[in-house]
N, C-alpha and C. Protein backbone atom coordinates (compact mmCIF):
# COMPACT_ATOMS: atom_id res chain seq x y z
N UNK A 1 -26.89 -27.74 -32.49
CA UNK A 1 -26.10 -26.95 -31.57
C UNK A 1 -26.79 -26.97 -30.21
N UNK A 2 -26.03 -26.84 -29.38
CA UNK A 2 -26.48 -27.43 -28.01
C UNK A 2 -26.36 -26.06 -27.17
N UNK A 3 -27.41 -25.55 -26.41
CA UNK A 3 -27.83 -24.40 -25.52
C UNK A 3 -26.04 -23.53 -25.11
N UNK A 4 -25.75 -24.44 -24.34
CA UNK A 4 -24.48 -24.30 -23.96
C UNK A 4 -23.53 -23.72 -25.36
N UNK A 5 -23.29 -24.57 -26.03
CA UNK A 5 -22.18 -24.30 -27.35
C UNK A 5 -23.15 -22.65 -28.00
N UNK A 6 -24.67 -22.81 -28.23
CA UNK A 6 -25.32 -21.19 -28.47
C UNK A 6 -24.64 -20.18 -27.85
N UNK A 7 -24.65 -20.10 -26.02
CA UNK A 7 -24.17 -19.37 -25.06
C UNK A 7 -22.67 -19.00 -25.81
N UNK A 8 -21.79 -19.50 -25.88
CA UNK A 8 -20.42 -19.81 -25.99
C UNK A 8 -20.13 -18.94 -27.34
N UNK A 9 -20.12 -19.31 -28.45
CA UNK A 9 -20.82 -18.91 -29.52
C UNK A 9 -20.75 -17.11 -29.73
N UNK A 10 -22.63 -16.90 -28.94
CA UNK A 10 -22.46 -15.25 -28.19
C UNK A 10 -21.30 -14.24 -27.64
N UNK A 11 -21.19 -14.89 -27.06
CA UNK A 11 -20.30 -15.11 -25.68
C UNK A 11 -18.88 -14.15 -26.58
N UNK A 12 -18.50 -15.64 -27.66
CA UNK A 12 -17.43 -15.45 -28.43
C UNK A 12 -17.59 -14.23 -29.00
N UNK A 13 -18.36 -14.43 -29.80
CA UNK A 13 -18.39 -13.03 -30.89
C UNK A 13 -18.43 -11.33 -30.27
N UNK A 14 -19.77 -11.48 -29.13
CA UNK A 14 -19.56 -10.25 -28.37
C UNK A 14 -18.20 -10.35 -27.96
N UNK A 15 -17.32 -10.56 -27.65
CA UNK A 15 -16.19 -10.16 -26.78
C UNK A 15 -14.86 -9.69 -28.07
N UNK A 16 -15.61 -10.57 -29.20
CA UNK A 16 -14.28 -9.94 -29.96
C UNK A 16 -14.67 -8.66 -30.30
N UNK A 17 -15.83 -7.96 -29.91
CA UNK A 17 -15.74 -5.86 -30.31
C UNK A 17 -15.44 -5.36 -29.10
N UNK A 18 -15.39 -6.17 -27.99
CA UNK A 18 -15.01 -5.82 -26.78
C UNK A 18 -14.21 -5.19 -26.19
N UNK A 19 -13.51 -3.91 -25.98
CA UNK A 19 -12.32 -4.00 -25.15
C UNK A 19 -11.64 -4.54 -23.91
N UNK A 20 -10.59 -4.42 -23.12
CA UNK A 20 -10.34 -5.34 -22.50
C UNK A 20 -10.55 -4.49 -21.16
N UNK A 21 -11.63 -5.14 -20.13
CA UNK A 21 -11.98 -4.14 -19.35
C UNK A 21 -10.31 -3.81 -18.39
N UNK A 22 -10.98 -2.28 -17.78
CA UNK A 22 -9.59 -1.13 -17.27
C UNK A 22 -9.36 -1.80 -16.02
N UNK A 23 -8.61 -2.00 -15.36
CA UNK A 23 -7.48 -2.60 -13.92
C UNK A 23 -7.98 -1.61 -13.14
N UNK A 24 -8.42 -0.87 -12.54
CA UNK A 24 -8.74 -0.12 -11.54
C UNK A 24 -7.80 -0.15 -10.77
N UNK A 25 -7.57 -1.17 -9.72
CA UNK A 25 -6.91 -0.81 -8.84
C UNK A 25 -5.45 -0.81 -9.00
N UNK A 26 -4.44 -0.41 -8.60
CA UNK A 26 -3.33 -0.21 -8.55
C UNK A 26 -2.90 -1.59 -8.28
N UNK A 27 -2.76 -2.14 -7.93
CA UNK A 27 -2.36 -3.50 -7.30
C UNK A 27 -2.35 -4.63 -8.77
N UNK A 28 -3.65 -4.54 -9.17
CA UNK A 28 -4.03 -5.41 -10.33
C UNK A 28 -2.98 -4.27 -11.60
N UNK A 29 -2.82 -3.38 -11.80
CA UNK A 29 -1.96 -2.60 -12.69
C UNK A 29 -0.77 -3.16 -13.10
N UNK A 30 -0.28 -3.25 -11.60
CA UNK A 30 1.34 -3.45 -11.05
C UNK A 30 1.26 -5.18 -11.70
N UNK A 31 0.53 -6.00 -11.56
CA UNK A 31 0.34 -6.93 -11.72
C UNK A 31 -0.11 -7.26 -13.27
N UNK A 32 -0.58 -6.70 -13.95
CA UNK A 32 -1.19 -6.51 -15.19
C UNK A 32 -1.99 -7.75 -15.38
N UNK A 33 -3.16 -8.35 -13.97
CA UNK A 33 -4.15 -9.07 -13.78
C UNK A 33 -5.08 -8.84 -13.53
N UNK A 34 -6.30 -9.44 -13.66
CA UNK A 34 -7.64 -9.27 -12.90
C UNK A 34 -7.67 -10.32 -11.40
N UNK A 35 -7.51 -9.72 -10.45
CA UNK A 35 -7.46 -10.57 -9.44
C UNK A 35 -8.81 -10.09 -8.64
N UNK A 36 -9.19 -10.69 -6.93
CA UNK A 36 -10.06 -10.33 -6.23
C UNK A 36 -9.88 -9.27 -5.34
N UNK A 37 -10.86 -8.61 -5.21
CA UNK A 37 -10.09 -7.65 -4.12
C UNK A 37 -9.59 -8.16 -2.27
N UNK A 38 -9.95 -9.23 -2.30
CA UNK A 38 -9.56 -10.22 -1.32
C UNK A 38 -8.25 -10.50 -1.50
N UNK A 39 -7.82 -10.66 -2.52
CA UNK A 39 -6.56 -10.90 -3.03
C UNK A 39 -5.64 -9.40 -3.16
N UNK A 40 -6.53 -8.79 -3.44
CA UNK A 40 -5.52 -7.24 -3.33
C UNK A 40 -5.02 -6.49 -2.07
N UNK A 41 -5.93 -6.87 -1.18
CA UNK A 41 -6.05 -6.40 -0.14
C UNK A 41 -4.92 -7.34 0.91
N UNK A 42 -4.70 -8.56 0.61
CA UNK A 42 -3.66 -9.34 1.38
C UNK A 42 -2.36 -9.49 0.79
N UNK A 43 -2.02 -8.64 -1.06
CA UNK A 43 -1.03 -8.37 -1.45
C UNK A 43 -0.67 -6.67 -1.29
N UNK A 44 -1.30 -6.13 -0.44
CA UNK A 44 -1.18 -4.41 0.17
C UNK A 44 -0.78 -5.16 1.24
N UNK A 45 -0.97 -5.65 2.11
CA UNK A 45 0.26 -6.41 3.49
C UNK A 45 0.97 -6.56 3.61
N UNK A 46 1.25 -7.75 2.33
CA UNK A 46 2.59 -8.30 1.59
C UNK A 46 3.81 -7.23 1.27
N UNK A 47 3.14 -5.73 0.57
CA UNK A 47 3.57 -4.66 0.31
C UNK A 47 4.40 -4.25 1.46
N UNK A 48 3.53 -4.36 2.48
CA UNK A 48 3.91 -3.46 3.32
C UNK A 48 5.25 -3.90 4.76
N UNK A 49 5.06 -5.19 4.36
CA UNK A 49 6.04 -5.74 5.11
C UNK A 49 7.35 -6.22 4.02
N UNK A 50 7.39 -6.20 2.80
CA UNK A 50 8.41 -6.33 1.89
C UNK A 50 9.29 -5.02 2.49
N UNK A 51 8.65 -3.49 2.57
CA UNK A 51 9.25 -2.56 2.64
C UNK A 51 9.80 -2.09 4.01
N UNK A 52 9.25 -3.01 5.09
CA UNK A 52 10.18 -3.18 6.09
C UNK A 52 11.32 -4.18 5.97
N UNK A 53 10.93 -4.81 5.18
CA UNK A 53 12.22 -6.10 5.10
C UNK A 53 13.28 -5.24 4.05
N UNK A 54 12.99 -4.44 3.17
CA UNK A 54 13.54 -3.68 2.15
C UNK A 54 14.55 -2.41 2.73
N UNK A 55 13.80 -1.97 4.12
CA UNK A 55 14.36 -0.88 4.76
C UNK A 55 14.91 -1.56 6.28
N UNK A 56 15.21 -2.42 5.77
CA UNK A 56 15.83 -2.91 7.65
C UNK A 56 15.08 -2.19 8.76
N UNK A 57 13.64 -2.33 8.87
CA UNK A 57 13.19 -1.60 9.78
C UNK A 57 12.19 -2.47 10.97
N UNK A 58 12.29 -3.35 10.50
CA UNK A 58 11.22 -4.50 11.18
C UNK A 58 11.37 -4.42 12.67
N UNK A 59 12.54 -3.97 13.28
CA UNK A 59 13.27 -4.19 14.70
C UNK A 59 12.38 -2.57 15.78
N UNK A 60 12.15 -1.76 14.30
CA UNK A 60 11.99 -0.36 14.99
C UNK A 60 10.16 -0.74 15.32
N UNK A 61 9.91 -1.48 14.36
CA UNK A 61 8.09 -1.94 14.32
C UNK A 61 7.75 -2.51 15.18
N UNK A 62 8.83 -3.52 15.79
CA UNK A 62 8.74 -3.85 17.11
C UNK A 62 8.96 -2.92 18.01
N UNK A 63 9.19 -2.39 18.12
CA UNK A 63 9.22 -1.30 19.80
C UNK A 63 8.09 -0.85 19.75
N UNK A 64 6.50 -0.96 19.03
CA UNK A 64 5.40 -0.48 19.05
C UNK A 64 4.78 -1.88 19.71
N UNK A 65 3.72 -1.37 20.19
CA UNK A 65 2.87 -2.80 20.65
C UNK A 65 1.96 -3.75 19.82
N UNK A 66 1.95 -4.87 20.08
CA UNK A 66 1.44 -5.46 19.18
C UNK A 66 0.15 -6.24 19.59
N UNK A 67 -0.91 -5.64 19.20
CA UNK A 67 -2.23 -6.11 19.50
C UNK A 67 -2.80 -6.03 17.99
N UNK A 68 -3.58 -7.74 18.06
CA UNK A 68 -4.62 -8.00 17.47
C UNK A 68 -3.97 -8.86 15.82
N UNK A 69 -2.64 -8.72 15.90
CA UNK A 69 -2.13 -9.05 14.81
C UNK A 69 -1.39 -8.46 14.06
N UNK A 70 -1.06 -7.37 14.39
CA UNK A 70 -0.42 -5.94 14.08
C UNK A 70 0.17 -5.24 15.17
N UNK A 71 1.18 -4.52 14.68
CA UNK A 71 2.00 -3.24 15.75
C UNK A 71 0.90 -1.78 15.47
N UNK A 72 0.89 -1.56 16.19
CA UNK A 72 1.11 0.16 16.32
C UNK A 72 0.12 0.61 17.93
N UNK A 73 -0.14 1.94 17.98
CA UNK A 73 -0.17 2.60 19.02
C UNK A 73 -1.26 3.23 19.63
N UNK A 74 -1.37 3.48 20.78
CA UNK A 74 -2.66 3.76 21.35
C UNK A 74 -2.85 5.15 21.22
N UNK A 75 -3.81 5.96 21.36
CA UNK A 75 -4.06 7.48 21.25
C UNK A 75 -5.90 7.53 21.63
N UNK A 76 -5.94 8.05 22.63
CA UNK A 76 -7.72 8.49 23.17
C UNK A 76 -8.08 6.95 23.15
N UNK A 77 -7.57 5.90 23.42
CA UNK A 77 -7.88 4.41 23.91
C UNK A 77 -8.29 4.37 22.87
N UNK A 78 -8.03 4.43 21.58
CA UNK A 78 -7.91 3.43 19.93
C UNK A 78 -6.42 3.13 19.60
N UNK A 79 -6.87 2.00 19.29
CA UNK A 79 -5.30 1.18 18.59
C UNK A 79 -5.46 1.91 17.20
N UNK A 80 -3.95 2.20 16.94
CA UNK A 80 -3.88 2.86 15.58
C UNK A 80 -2.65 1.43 14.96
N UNK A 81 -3.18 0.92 13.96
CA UNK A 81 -2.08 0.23 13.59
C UNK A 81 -1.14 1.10 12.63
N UNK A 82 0.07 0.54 12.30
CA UNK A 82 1.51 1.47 11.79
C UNK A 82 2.11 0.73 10.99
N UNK A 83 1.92 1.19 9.83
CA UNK A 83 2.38 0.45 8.31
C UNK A 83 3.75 0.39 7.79
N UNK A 84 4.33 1.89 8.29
CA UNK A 84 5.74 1.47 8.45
C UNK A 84 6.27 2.82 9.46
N UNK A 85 7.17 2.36 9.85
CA UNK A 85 8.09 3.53 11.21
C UNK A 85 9.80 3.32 10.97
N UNK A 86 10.21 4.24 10.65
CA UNK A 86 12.19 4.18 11.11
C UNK A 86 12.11 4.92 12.37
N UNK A 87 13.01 4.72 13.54
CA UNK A 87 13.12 5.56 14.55
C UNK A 87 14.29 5.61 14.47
N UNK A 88 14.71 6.87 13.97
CA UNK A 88 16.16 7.64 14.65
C UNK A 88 16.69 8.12 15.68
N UNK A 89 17.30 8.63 15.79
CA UNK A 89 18.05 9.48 17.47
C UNK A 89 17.09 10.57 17.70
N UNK A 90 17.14 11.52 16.63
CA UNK A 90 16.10 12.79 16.33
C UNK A 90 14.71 12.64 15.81
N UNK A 91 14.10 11.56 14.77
CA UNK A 91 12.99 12.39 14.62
C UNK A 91 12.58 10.73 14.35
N UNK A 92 11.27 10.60 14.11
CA UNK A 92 10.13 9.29 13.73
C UNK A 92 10.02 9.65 12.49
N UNK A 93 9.94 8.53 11.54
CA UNK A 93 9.67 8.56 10.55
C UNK A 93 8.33 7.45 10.40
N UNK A 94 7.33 8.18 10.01
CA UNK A 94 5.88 7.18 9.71
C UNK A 94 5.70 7.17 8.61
N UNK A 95 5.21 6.29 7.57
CA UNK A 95 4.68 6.30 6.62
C UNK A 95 3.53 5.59 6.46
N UNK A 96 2.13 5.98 6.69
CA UNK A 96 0.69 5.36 6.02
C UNK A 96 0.98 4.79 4.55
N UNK A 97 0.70 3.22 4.59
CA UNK A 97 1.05 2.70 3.29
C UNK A 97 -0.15 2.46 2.72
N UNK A 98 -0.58 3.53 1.38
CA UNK A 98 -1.70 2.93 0.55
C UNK A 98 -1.82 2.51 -0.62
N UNK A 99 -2.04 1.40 -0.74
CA UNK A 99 -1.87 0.91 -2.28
C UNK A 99 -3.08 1.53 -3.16
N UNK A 100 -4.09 2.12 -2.37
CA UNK A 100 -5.58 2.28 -3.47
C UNK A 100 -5.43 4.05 -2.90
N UNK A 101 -5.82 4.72 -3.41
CA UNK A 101 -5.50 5.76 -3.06
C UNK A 101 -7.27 6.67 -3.88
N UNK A 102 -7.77 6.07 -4.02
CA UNK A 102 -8.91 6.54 -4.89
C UNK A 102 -10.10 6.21 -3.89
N UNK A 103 -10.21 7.05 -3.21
CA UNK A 103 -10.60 6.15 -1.56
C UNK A 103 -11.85 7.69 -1.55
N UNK A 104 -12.82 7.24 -1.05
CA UNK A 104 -14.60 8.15 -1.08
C UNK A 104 -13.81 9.01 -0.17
N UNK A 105 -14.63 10.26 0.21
CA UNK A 105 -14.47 11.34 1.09
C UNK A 105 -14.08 10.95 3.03
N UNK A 106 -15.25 9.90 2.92
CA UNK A 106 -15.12 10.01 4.17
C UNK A 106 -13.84 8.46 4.85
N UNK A 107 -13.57 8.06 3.49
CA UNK A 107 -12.41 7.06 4.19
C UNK A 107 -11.10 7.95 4.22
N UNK A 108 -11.43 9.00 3.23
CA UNK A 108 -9.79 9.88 3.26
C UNK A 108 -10.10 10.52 4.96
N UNK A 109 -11.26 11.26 4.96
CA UNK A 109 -10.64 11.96 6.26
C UNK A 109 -10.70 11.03 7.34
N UNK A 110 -11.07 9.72 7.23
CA UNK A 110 -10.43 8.69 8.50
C UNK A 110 -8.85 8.83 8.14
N UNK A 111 -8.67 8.88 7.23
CA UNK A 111 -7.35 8.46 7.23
C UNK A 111 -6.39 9.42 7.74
N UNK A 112 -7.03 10.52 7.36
CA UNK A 112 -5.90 12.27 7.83
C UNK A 112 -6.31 12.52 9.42
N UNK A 113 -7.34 11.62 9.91
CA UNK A 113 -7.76 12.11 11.22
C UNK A 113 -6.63 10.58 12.05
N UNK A 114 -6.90 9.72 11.52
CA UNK A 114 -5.76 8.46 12.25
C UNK A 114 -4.24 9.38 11.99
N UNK A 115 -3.79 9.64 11.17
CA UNK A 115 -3.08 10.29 10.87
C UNK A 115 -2.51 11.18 12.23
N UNK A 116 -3.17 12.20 12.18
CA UNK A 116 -3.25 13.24 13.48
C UNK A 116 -2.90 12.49 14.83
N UNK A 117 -4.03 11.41 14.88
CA UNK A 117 -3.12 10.64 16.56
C UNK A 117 -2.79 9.84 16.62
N UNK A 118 -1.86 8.71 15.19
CA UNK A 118 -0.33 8.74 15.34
C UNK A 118 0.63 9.42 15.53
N UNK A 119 0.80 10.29 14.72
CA UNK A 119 2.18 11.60 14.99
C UNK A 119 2.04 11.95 16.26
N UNK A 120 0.67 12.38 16.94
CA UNK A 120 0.57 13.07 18.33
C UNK A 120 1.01 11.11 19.32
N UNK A 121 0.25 10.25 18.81
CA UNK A 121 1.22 9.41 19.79
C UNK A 121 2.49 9.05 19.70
N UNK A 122 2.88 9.35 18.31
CA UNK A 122 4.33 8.78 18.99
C UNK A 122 5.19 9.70 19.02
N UNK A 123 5.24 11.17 18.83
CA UNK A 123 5.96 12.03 19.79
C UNK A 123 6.06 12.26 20.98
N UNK A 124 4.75 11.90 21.63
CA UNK A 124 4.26 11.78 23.02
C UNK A 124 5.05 10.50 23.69
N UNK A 125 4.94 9.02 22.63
CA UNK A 125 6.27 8.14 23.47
C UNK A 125 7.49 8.17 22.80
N UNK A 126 7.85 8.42 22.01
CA UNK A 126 9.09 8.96 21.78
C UNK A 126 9.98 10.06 22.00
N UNK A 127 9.41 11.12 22.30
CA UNK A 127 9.69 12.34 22.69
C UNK A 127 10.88 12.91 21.56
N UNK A 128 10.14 12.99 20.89
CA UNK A 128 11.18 13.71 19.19
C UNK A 128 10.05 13.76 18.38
N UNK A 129 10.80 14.81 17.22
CA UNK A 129 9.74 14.98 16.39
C UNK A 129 8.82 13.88 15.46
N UNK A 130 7.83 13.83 14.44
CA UNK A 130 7.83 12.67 14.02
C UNK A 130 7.54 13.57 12.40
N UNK A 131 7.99 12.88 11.15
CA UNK A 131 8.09 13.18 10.22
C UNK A 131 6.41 12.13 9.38
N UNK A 132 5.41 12.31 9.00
CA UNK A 132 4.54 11.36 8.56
C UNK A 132 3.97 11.95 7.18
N UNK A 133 3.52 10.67 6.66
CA UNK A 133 2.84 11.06 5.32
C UNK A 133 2.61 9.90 4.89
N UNK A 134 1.45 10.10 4.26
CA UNK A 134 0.82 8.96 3.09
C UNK A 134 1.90 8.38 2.22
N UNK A 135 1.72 7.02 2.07
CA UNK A 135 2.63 6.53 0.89
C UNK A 135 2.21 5.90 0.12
N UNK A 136 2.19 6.17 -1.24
CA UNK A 136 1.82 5.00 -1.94
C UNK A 136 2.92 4.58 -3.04
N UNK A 137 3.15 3.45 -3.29
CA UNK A 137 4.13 2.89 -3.81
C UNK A 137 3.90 2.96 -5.41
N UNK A 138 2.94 2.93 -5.59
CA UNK A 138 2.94 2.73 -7.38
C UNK A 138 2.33 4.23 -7.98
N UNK A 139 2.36 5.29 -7.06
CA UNK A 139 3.14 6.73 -7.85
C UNK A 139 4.58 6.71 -8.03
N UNK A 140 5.01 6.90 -9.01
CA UNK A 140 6.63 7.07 -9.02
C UNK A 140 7.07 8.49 -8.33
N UNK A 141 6.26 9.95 -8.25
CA UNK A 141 6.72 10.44 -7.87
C UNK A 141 5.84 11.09 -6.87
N UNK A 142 6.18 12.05 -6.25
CA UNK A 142 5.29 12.42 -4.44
C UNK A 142 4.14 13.30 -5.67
N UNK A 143 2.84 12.80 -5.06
CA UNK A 143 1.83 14.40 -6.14
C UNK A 143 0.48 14.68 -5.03
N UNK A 144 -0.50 15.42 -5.38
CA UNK A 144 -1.26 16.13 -4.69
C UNK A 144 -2.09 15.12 -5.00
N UNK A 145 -2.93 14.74 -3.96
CA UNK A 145 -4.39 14.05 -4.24
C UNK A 145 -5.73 14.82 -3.61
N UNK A 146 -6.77 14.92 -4.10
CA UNK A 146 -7.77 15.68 -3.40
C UNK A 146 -8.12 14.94 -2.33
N UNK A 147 -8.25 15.34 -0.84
CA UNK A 147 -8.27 14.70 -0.09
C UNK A 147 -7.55 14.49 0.76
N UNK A 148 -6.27 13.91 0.33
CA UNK A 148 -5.40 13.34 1.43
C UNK A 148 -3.90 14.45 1.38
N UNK A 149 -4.24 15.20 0.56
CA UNK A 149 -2.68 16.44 0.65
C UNK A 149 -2.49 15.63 -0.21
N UNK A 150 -0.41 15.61 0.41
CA UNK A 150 0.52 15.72 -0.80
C UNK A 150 0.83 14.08 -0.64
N UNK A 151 0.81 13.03 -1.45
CA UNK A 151 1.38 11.64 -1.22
C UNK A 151 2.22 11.53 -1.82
N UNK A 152 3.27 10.73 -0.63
CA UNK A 152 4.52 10.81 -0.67
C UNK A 152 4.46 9.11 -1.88
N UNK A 153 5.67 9.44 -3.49
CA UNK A 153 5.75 8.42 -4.51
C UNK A 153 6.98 7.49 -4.07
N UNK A 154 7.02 7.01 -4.73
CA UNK A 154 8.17 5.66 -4.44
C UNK A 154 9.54 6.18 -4.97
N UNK A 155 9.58 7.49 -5.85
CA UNK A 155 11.21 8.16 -5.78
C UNK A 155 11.43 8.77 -4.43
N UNK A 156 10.73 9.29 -3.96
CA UNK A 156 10.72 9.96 -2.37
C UNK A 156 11.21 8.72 -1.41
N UNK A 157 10.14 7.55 -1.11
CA UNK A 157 10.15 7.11 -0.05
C UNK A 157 11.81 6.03 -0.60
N UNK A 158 12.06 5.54 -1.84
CA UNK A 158 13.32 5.30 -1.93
C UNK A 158 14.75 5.95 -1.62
N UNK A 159 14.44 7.12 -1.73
CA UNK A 159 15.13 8.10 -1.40
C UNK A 159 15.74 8.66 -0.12
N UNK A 160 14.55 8.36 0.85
CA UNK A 160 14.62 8.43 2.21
C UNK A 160 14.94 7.04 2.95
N UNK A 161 14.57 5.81 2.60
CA UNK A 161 14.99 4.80 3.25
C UNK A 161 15.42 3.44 2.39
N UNK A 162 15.38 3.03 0.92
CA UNK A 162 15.75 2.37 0.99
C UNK A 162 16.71 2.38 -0.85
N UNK A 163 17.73 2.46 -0.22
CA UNK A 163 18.82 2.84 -1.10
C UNK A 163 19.14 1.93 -2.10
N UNK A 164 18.88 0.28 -1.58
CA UNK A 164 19.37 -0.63 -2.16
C UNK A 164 18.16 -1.28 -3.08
N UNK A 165 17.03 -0.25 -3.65
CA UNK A 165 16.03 -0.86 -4.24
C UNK A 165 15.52 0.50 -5.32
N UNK A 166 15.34 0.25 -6.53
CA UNK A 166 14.98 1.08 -7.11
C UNK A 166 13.85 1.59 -8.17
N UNK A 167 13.34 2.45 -8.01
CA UNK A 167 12.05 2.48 -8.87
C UNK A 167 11.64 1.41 -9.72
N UNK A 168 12.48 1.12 -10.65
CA UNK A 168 12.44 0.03 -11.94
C UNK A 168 12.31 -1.20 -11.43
N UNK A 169 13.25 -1.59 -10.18
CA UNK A 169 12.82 -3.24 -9.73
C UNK A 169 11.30 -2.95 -8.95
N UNK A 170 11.13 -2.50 -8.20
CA UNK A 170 10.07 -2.22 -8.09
C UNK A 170 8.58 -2.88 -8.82
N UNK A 171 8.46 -1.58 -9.88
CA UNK A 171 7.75 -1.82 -10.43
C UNK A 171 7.66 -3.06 -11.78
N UNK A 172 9.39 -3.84 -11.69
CA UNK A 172 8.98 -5.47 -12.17
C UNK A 172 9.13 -6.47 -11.82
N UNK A 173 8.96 -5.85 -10.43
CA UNK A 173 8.46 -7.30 -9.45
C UNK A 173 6.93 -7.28 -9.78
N UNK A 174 6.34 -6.68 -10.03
CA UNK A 174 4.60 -7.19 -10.12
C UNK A 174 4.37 -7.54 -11.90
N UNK A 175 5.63 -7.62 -12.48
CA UNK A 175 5.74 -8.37 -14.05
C UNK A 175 6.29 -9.74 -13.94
N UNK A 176 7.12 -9.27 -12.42
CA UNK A 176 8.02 -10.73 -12.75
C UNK A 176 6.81 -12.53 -12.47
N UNK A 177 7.46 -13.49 -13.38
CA UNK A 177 6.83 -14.86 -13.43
C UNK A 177 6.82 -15.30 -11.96
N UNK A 178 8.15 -15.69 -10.85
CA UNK A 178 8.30 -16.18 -10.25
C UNK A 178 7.29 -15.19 -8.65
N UNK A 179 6.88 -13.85 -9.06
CA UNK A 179 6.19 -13.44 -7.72
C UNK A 179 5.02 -13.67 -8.55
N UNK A 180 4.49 -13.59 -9.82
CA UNK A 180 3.04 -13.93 -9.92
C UNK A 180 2.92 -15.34 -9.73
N UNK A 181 3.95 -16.50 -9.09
CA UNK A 181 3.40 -17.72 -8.58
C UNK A 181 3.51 -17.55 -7.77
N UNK A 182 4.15 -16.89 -6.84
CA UNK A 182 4.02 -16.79 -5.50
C UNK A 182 3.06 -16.57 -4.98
N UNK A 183 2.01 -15.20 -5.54
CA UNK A 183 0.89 -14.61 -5.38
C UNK A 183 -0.69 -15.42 -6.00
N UNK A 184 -0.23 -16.11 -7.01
CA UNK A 184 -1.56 -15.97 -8.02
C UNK A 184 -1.72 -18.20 -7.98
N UNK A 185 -0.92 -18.72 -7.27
CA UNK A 185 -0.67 -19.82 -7.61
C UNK A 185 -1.74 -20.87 -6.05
C-alpha cells in the first residue's frame, strides 16, 4: 500500500462517523453547497441586482450617483452605496440588502450608523419622507435580530414591491440545476 492510498484509506473511514459539516452562511443554505466566501459575496450582488430587475426599479437606482462601480449617495463627504431604492411621488423606499446577517457588533453598528446618513441623505435630495430597513432575503418573514432591530423577511419585502415573485420561487432558485450552472460552473 502506497503512502498516498494509507492517507485515502484514513481519510475514508474517518469521514464515514463524520457528519456533514453545517452551511453557515445563508447563501451556501439557499444553495445547499459548500462554496467560497469569494463566491458568496459576488452571489449577494447578483442578489441584489436580480431584485431590482424583479422590482422594475433599476431606472430609480439610476437617479443616484454612480461612483466607483456602484450608485448611491453622499452624506458628511462619504459615499454611501444603495442596495436597493423605489422612489415614489411621496416617500423613498431603501432597503439595505443582507444576505449574512450574523455580522460581529461592530459591523452591525456600521451598518445602523450608514443607515442613519442614507435616510438623512436622501430626504435631504429628495425632499419626502424615506421609508428604510435592513433586508434580508432568506428570512421568510420580517424578525428581530440583536443588533440591527427589526429585519425586514422576503414575505414583507415581496409584499411591498414585487408582486410578480413569490416566496417559494425564490427560495428554488438556489435548488434550481440551471442557476447552480450559472453560478457554480
Amino acid at each position: 500500500m502506497t503512502i498516498e492510498s494509507l492517507f485515502v484509506n484514513v481519510v475514508t473511514d474517518c469521514r464515514k462517523n463524520e457528519s456533514k459539516p453545517r452551511l453557515s452562511s445563508k447563501i451556501k443554505q439557499w444553495l445547499g453547497v459548500d462554496i467560497p466566501q469569494s463566491l458568496c459575496i459576488r452571489i449577494g450582488n447578483y442578489i441584489e441586482k436580480f431584485f431590482h430587475k424583479v422590482t422594475n426599479t433599476e431606472q430609480d437606482l439610476q437617479q443616484l450617483e454612480y461612483n466607483e462601480g456602484c450608485y448611491g449617495i453622499w452624506f458628511n463627504n462619504e459615499f454611501h452605496q444603495i442596495d436597493f431604492i423605489k422612489i415614489t411621488p411621496t416617500c423613498i423606499y431603501h432597503r439595505e440588502i443582507k444576505t449574512n446577517i450574523d455580522l460581529d457588533r461592530g459591523k452591525k453598528r456600521d451598518t445602523l450608523s450608514r443607515e442613519v446618513a442614507i435616510v438623512k441623505a436622501l430626504a435631504e435630495k429628495f425632499n419626502r419622507s424615506v421609508n428604510s430597513s435592513i433586508f434580508c432575503p432568506f428570512l421568510i418573514n420580517s424578525q428581530p435580530v440583536s443588533g440591527l432591530g427589526n429585519v425586514e423577511g422576503l414575505t414583507e419585502f415581496i409584499d411591498l414591491f414585487a408582486d410578480q415573485l413569490t416566496v417559494n420561487e425564490f427560495l428554488q432558485l438556489g435548488q434550481s440545476i440551471q442557476v447552480h450552472n450559472a453560478l457554480l460552473k
